[in-house]
Protein backbone atom coordinates (compact mmCIF):
# COMPACT_ATOMS: atom_id res chain seq x y z
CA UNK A 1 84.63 76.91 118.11
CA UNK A 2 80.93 77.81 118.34
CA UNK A 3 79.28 80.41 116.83
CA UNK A 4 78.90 82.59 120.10
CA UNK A 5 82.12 82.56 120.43
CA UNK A 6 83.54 83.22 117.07
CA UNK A 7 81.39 86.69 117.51
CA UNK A 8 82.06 87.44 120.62
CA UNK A 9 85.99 87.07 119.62
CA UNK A 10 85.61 89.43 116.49
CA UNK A 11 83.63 91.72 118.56
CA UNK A 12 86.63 91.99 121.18
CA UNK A 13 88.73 92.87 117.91
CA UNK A 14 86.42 95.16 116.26
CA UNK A 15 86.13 97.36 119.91
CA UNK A 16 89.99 96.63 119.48
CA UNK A 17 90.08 98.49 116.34
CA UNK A 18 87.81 101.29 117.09
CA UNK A 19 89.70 102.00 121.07
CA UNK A 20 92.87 101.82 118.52
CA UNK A 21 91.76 104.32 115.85
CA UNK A 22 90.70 106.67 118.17
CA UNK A 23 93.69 106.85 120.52
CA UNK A 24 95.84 106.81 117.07
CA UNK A 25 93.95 110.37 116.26
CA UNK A 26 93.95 111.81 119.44
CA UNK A 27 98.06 110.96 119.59
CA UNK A 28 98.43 113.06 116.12
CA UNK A 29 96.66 115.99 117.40
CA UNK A 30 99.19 115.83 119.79
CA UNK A 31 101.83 115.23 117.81
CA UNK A 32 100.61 117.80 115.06
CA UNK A 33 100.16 120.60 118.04
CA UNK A 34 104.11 119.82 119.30
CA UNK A 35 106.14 119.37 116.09
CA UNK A 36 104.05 122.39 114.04
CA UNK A 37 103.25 122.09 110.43
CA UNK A 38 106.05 121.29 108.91
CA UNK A 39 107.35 118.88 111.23
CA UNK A 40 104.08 116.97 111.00
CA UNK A 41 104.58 116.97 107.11
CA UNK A 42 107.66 115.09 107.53
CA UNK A 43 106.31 112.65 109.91
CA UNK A 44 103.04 112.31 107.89
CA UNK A 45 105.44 111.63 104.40
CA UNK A 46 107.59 109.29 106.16
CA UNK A 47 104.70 107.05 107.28
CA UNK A 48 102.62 107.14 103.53
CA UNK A 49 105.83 106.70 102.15
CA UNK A 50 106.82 103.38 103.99
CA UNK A 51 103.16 102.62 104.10
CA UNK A 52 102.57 102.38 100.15
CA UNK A 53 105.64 99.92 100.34
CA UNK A 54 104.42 97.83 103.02
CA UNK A 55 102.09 95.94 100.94
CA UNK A 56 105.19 94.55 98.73
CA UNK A 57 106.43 92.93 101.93
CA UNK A 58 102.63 91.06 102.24
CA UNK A 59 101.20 91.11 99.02
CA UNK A 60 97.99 89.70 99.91
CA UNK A 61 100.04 86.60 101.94
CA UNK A 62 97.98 87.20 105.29
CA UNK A 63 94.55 87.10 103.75
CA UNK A 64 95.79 83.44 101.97
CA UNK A 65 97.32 82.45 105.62
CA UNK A 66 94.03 82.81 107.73
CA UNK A 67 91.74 80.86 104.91
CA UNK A 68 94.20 78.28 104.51
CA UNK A 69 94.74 77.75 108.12
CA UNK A 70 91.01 77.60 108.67
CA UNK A 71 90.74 74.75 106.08
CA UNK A 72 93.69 72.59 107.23
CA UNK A 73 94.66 73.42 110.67
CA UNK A 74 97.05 70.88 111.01
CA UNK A 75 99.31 72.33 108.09
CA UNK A 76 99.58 75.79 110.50
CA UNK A 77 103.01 75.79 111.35
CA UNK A 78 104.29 74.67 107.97
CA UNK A 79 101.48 77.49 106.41
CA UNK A 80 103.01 80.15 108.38
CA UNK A 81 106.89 79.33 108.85
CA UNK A 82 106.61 79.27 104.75
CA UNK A 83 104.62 82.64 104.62
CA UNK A 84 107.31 84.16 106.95
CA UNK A 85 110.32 82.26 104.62
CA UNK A 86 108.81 84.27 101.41
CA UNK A 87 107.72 87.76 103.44
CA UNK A 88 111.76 87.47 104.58
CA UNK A 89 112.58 87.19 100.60
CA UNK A 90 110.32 90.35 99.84
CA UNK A 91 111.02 92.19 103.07
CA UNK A 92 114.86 92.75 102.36
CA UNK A 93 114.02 93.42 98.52
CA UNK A 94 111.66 96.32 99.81
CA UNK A 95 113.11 97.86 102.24
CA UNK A 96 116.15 97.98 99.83
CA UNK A 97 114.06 99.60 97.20
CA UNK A 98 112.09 101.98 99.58
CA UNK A 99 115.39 103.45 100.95
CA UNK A 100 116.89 103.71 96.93
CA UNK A 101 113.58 105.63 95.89
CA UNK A 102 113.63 108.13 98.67
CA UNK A 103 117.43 108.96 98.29
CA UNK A 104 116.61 109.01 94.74
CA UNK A 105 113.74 111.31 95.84
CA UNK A 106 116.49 113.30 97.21
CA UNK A 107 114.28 114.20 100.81
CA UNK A 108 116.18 115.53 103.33
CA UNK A 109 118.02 113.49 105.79
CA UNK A 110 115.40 114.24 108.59
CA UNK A 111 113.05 112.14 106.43
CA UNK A 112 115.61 109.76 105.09
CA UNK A 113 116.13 108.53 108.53
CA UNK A 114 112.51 108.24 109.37
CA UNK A 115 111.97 105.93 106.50
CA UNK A 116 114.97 104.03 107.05
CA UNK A 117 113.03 103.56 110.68
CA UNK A 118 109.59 102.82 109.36
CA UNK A 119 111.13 100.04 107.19
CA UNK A 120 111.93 98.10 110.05
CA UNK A 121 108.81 98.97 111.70
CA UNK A 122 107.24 97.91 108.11
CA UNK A 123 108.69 94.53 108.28
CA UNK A 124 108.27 93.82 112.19
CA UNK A 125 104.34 94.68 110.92
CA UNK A 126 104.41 91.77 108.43
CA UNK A 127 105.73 89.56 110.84
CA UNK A 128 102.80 89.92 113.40
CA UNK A 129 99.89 90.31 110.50
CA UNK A 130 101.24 87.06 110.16
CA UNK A 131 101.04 85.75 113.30
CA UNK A 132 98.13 87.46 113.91
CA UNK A 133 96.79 85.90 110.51
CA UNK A 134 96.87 82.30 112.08
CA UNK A 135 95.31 82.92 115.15
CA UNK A 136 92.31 84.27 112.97
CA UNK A 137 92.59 80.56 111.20
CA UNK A 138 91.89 79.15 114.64
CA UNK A 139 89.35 81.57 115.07
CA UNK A 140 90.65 83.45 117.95
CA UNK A 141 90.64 86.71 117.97
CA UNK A 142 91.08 87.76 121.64
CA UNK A 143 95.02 87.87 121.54
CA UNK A 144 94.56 90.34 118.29
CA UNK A 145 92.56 92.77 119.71
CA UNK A 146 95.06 93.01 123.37
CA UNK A 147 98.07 93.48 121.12
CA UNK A 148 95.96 96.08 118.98
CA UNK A 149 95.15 98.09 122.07
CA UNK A 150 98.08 97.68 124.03
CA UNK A 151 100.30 98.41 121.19
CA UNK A 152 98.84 101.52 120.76
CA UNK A 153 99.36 102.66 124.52
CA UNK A 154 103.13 101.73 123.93
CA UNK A 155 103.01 104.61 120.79
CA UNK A 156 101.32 107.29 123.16
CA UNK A 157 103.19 106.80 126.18
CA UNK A 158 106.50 106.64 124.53
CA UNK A 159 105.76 109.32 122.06
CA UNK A 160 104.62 112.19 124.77
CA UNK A 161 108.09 111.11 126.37
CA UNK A 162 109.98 111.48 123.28
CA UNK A 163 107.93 114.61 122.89
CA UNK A 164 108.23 116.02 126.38
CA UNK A 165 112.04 115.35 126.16
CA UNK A 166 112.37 117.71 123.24
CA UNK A 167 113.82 114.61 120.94
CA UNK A 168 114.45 115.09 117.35
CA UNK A 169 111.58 113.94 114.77
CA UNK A 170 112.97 110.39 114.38
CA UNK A 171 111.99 109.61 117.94
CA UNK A 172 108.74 109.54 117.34
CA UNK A 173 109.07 106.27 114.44
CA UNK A 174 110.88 104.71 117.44
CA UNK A 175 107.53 104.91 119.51
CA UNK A 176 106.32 102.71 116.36
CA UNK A 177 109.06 100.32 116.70
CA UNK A 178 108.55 100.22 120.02
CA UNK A 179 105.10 99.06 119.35
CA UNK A 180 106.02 96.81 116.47
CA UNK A 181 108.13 94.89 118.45
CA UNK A 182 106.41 94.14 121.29
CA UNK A 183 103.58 93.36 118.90
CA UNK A 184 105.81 90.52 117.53
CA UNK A 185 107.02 89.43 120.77
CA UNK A 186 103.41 88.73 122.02
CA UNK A 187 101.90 87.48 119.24
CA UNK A 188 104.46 84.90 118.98
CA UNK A 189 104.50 83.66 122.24
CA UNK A 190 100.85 83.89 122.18
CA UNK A 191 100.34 81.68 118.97
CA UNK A 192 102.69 79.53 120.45
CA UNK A 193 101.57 79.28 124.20
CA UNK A 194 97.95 78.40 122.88
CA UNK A 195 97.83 77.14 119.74
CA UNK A 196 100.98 74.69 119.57
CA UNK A 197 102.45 76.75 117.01
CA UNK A 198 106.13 77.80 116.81
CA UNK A 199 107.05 80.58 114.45
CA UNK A 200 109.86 79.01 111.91
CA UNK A 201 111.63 79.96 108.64
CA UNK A 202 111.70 76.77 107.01
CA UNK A 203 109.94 76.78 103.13
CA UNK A 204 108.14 74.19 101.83
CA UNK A 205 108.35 74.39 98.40
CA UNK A 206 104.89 72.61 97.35
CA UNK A 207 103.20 75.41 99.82
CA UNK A 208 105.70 78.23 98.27
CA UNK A 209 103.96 77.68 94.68
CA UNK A 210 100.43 77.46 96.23
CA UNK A 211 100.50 80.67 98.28
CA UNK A 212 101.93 82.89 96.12
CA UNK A 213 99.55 80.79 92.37
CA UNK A 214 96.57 82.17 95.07
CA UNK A 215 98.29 85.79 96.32
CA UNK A 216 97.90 87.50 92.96
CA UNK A 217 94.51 89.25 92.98
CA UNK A 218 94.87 90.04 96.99
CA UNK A 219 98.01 91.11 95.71
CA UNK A 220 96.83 93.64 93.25
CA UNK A 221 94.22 94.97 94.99
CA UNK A 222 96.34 95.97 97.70
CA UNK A 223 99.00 97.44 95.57
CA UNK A 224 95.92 99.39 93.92
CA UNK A 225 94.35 100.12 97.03
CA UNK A 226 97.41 101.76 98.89
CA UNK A 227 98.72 103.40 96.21
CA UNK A 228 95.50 105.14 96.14
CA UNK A 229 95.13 105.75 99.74
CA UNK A 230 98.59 107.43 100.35
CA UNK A 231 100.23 108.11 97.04
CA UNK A 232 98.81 112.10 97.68
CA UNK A 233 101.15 112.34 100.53
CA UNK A 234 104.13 111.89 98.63
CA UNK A 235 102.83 113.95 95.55
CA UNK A 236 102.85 116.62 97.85
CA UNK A 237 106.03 116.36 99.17
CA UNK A 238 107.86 116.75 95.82
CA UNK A 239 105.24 119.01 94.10
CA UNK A 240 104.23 121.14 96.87
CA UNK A 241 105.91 121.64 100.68
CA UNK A 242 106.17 120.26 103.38
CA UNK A 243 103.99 122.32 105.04
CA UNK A 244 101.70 121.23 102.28
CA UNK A 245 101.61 117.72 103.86
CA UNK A 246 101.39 118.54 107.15
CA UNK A 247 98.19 120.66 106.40
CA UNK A 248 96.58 117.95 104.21
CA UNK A 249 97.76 115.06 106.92
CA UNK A 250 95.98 117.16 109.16
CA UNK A 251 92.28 117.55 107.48
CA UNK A 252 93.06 113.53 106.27
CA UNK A 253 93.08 112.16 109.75
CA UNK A 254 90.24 114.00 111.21
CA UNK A 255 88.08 112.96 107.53
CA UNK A 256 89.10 109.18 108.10
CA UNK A 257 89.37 109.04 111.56
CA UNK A 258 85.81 107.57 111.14
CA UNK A 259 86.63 105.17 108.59
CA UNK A 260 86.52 102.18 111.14
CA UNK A 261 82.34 102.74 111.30
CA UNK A 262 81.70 101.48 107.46
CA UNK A 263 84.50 98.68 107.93
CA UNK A 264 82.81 97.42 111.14
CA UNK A 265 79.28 97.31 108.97
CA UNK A 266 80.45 95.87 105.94
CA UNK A 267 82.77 93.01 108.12
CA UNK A 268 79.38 92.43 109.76
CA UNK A 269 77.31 91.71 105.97
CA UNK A 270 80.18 89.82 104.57
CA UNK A 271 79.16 86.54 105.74
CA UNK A 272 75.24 87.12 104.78
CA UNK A 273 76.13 88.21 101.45
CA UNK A 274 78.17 85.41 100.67
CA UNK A 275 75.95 83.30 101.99
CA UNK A 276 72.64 84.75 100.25
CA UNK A 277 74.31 84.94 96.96
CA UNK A 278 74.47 80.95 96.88
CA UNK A 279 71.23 81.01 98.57
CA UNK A 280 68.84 83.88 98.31
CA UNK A 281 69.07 86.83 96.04
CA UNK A 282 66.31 88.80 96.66
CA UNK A 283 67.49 88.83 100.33
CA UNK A 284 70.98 89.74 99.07
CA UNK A 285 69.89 92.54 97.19
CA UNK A 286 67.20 93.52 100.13
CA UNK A 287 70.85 93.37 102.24
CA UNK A 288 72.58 95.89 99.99
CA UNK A 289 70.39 98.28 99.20
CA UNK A 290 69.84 98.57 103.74
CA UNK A 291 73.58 98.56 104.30
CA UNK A 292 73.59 101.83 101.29
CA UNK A 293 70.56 103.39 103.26
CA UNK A 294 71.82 102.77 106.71
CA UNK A 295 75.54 104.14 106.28
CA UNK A 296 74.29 107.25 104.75
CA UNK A 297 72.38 107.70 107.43
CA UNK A 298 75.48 108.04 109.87
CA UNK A 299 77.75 109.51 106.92
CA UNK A 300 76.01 112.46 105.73
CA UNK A 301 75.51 114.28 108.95
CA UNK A 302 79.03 113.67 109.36
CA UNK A 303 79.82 115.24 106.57
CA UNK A 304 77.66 118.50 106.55
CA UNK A 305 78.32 118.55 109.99
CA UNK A 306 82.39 118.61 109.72
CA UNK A 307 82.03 120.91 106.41
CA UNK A 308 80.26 123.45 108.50
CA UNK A 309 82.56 123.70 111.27
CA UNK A 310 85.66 122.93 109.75
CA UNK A 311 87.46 126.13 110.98
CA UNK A 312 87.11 125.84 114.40
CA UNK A 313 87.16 121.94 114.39
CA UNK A 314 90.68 122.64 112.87
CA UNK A 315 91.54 125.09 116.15
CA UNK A 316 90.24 123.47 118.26
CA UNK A 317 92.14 120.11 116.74
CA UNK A 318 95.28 120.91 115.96
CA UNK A 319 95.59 124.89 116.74
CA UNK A 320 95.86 128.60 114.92
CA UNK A 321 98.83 126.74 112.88
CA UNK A 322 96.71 124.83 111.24
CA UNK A 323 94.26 127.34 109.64
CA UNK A 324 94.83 126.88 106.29
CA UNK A 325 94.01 123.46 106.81
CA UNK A 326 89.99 124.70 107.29
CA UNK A 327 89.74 124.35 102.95
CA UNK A 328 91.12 121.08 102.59
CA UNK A 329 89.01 119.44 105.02
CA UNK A 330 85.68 120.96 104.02
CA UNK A 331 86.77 119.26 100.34
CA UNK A 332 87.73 116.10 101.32
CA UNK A 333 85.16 115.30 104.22
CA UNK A 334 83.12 115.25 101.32
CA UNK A 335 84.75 112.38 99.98
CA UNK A 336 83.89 110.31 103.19
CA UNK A 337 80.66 109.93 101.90
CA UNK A 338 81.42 107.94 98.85
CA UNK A 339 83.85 106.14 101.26
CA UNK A 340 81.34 104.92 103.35
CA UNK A 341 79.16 103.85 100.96
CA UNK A 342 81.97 102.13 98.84
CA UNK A 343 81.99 99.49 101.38
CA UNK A 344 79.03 97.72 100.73
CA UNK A 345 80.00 97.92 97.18
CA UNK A 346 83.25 96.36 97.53
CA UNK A 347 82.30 93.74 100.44
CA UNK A 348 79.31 92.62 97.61
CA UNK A 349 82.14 92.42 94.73
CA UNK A 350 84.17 90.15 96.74
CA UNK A 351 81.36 87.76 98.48
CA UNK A 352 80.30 87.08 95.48
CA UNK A 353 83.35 86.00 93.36
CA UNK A 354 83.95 89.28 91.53
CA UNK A 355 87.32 90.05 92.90
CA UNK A 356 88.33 91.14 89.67
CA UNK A 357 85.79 93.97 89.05
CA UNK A 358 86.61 95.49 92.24
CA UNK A 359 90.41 94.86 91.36
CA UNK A 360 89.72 96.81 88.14
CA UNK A 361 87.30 99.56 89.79
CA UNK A 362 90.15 100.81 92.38
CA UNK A 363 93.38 100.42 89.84
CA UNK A 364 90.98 102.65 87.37
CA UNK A 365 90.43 104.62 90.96
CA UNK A 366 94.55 104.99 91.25
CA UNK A 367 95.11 106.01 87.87
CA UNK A 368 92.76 108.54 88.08
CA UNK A 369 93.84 110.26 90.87
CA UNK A 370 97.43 110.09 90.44
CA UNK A 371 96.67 112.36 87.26
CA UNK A 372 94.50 114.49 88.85
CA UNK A 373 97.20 114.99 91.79
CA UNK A 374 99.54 115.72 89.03
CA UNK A 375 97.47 118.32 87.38
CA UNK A 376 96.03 120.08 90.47
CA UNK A 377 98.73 119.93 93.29
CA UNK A 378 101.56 122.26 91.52
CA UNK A 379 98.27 125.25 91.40
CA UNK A 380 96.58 124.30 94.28
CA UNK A 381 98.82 122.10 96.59
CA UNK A 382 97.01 120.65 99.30
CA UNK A 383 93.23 121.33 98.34
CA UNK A 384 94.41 119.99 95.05
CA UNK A 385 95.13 116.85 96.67
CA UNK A 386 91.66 117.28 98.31
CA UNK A 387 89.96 117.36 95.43
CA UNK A 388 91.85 114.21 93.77
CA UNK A 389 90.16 112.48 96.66
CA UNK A 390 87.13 113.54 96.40
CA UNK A 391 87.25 112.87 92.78
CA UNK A 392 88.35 109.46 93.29
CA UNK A 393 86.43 107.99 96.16
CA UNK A 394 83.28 109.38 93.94
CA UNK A 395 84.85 106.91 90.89
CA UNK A 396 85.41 104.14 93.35
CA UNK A 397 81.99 103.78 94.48
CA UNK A 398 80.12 104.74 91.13
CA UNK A 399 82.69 101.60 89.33
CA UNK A 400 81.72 99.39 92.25
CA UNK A 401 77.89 100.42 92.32
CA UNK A 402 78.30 99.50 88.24
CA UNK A 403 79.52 96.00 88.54
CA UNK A 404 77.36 95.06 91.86
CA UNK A 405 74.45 95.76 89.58
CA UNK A 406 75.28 92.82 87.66
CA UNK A 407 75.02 90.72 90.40
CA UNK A 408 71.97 92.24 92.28
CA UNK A 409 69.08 94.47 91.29
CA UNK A 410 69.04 97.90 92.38
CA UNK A 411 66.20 99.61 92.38
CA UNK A 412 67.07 103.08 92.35
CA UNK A 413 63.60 105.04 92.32
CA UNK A 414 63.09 103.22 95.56
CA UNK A 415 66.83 103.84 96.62
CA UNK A 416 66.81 107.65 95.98
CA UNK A 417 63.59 108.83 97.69
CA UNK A 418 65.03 107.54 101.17
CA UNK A 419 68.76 109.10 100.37
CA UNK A 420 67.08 112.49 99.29
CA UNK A 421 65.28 112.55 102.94
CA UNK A 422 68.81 112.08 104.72
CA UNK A 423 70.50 114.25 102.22
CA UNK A 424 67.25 117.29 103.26
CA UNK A 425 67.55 116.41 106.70
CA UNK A 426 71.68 116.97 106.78
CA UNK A 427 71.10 120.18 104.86
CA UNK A 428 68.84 120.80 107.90
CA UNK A 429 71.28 120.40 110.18
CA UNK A 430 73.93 122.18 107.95
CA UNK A 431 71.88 125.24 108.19
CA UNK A 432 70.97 124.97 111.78
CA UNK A 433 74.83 125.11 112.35
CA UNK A 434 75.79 128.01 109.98
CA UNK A 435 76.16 130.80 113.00
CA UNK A 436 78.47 128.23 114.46
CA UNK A 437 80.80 127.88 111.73
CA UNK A 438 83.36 130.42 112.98
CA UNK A 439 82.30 129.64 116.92
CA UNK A 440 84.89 128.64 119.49
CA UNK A 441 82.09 126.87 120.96
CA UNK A 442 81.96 124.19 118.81
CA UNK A 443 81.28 121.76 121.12
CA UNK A 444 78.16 123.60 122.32
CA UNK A 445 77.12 122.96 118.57
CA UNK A 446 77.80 119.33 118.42
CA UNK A 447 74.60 118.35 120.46
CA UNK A 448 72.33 121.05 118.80
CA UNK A 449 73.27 119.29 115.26
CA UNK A 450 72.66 115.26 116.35
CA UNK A 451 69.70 116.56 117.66
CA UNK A 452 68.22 119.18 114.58
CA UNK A 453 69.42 116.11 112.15
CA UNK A 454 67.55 113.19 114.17
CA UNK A 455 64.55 115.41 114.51
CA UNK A 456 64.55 116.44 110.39
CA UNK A 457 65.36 112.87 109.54
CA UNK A 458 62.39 111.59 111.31
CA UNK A 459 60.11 114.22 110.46
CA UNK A 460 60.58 113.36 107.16
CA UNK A 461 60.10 109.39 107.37
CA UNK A 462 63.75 108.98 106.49
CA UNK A 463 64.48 106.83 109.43
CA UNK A 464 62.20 104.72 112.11
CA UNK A 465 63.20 103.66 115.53
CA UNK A 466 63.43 99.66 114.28
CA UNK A 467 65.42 101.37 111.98
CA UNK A 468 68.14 102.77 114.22
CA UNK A 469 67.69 99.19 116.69
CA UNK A 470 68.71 97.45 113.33
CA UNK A 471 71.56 99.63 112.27
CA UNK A 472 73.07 99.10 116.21
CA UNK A 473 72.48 95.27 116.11
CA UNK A 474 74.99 95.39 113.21
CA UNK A 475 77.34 97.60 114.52
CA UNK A 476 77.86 95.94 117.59
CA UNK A 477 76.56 92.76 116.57
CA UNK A 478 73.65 91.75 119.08
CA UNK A 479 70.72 90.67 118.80
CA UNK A 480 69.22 89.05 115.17
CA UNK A 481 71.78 91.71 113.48
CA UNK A 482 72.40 91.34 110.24
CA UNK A 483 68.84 89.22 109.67
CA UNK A 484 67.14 92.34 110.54
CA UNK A 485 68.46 93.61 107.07
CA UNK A 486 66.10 91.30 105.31
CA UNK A 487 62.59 90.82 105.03
């Protein structure tokens, strides 16, 4: 497949992605504003509880099943039908243990049936990555990104019906079913309507030992890495409330609802760095140091902006209900910041063969917050959990930062002078959009900050208009792109 194509295929996914994560948020709003607080605890502990289990079913297989199906695709159906023979083995030995450790958990049955739901939704999921996974060894996309997006339309239209009906909590897992299913169904007949390939369960033992010799550090760094992400949820649940979660949930979706914008960057660098790091590494560090500079560019506004009018972005959101969940998000938005700039980090780890610092940075990142969850969420429940965030997306990115300097040189006096004028600029803006900060006209205030923060920003020479034409090549991937990053 050419090279036009290959892009144009990821871009289809990526606008996949984005269409997908923004639907997803508007849906909990919904959600969150029909089933109350508590009820979107439950739902929110059921889903991080199933979700931290989900990578057991995986373990890094789906990663090892696109590269080795891009190498040899004539071993695809043997690849993927021994892939699904070992995700069957680990699929009934999770959902087995997910179900023991939440009655052992002793949740109520509300939540006991939800996760007994999400574990089949958890294990219909493996089976499309899967699928899904070979299809990106062929280096097509375009089926991906229609089950992505469709998918998600399944979710919202049978979730307001569940909803509108009045149905118990419970219903609204079956909307994910729903979606899981069909997800399966279509990527199946897909993969084997154009590609030749028809899903099996047959092992080949030779395979067997190969995938899972090569599995381990994807393995471990998606343990780590979900662990991390939604072990906070489930802290709460047993050290706080309910209504504990459901406030937190709330502030954590609208904080990394914008999460897709540094994965869409750093999936855009990842070939350059890997490339330059054979090849050029002045350009690679040129790359890194622009990708640091350009995402905290879009992140910081976001931040100060959000922190600032966190209480009525919460009303507004999710409703008067919500109130109390005004402190946890001005904490944790916060933490975007080192989120976004992780990325680069992470994506430079792994291009260049040092899986195993980043694998060490984010279990170091887990342990961490785990304690910290355990010493602040029984005094200050769900801004406790805020700050364990904040705490631990700040280690992530200063352990990755540490071990990407061994690879590329970072100079920081130059680094910090451009950072400072973005940081001065969002303070700008910050300030601009004080009086708003208890406004029901937030909306009003929305346009008055993007434009206060682009006029600070360039009035200080933090930013120039190639600049911003760069940072938008990347994004959406036109034009030179990503060789705009380097001189």
């Amino acid at each position: 497949m050419s090279g036009g194509k290959v892009a144009k295929n990821t871009a289809y996914l990526v606008s996949a992605f984005i269409g997908q994560k923004l639907l997803a948020f508007v849906y909990f709003m919904v959600v969150a504003r029909n089933v109350g607080v508590q009820g979107t605890g439950r739902y929110f502990v059921a889903l991080s509880f199933t979700t931290i289990f989900s990578i057991f079913v995986d373990l890094g297989l789906s990663n090892v099943l696109v590269r080795e199906t891009a190498k040899f695709p004539e071993k695809a159906k043997d690849l993927l039908s021994t892939a699904l023979g070992i995700k069957l083995l680990l699929a009934v030995a999770t959902v087995i243990a997910a179900n023991f450790v939440a009655w052992l958990l002793r949740y109520p049955t509300e939540i006991l049936i939800m996760i007994a739901l999400a574990s089949v939704v958890m294990v219909l999921d493996a089976t499309h990555l899967a699928f899904y996974a070979t299809m990106r060894g062929f280096q097509n996309l375009r089926y991906e990104a229609f089950g992505v997006i469709s998918g998600q339309f399944i979710i919202i239209a049978a979730g307001l019906t569940f909803l509108k009906l009045h149905l118990p909590l419970p219903w609204l897992i079956v909307a994910l079913l729903l979606n899981s299913t069909w997800n399966v169904i279509w990527s199946a007949s897909a993969l084997a309507r154009h590609f030749g390939v028809r899903p099996g369960l047959k092992i080949n033992r030779t395979l067997a030992a190969f995938l899972w010799s090569v599995t381990v550090p994807f393995a471990l760094a998606g343990i780590f890495s979900r662990v991390y992400s939604y072990i906070d949820s489930v802290m709460l649940s047993k050290l706080a409330t309910e209504e504990a979660v459901g406030l937190y949930g709330a502030a954590y979706k609208v904080t990394f609802a914008f999460q897709f914008l540094p994965m869409s960057f750093a999936a855009a660098i990842y070939p350059a760095m890997s490339e330059y790091y054979v090849k050029d590494r002045a350009k690679l560090s040129a790359i890194f140091a622009k990708a640091l500079k350009y995402l905290a560019i879009v992140v910081l506004p976001l931040s100060f902006g959000i922190a600032v009018l966190a209480n009525p972005l919460v009303n507004l959101i999710y409703g008067s209900a919500f109130a109390e969940a005004t402190v946890p998000l001005r904490i944790i938005i916060f933490s975007l910041i080192f989120a976004f700039l992780y990325w680069p980090a992470g994506s430079l780890l792994n291009a260049c063969d040092r899986q195993s610092a980043n694998t060490m940075v984010m279990g170091t990142t887990m342990t961490v917050n785990i304690l910290l969850n355990l010493a602040l969420i029984p005094f200050f429940q769900s801004t406790g959990a805020a700050v364990a965030a904040l705490v631990g997306n700040l280690i992530l990115f200063v352990g990755a930062v540490f071990y990407a300097r061994r690879v590329v040189v970072i100079d920081f006096r130059n680094f910090f002078a451009p950072i400072l004028r973005t940081v001065i600029a969002a303070g700008i803006m910050a300030l601009v959009l004080l009086p708003f900060h208890e406004s029901r006209a937030v909306w009003l205030s929305v346009p008055l900050g993007v434009v206060t923060y682009a006029v600070a920003l360039f009035a200080l020479r933090g930013v120039t208009v190639a600049e911003i034409k760069t940072v938008m090549s990347v994004f959406l991937r036109r034009g030179r792109g990503v060789a705009d990053l380097v001189p």
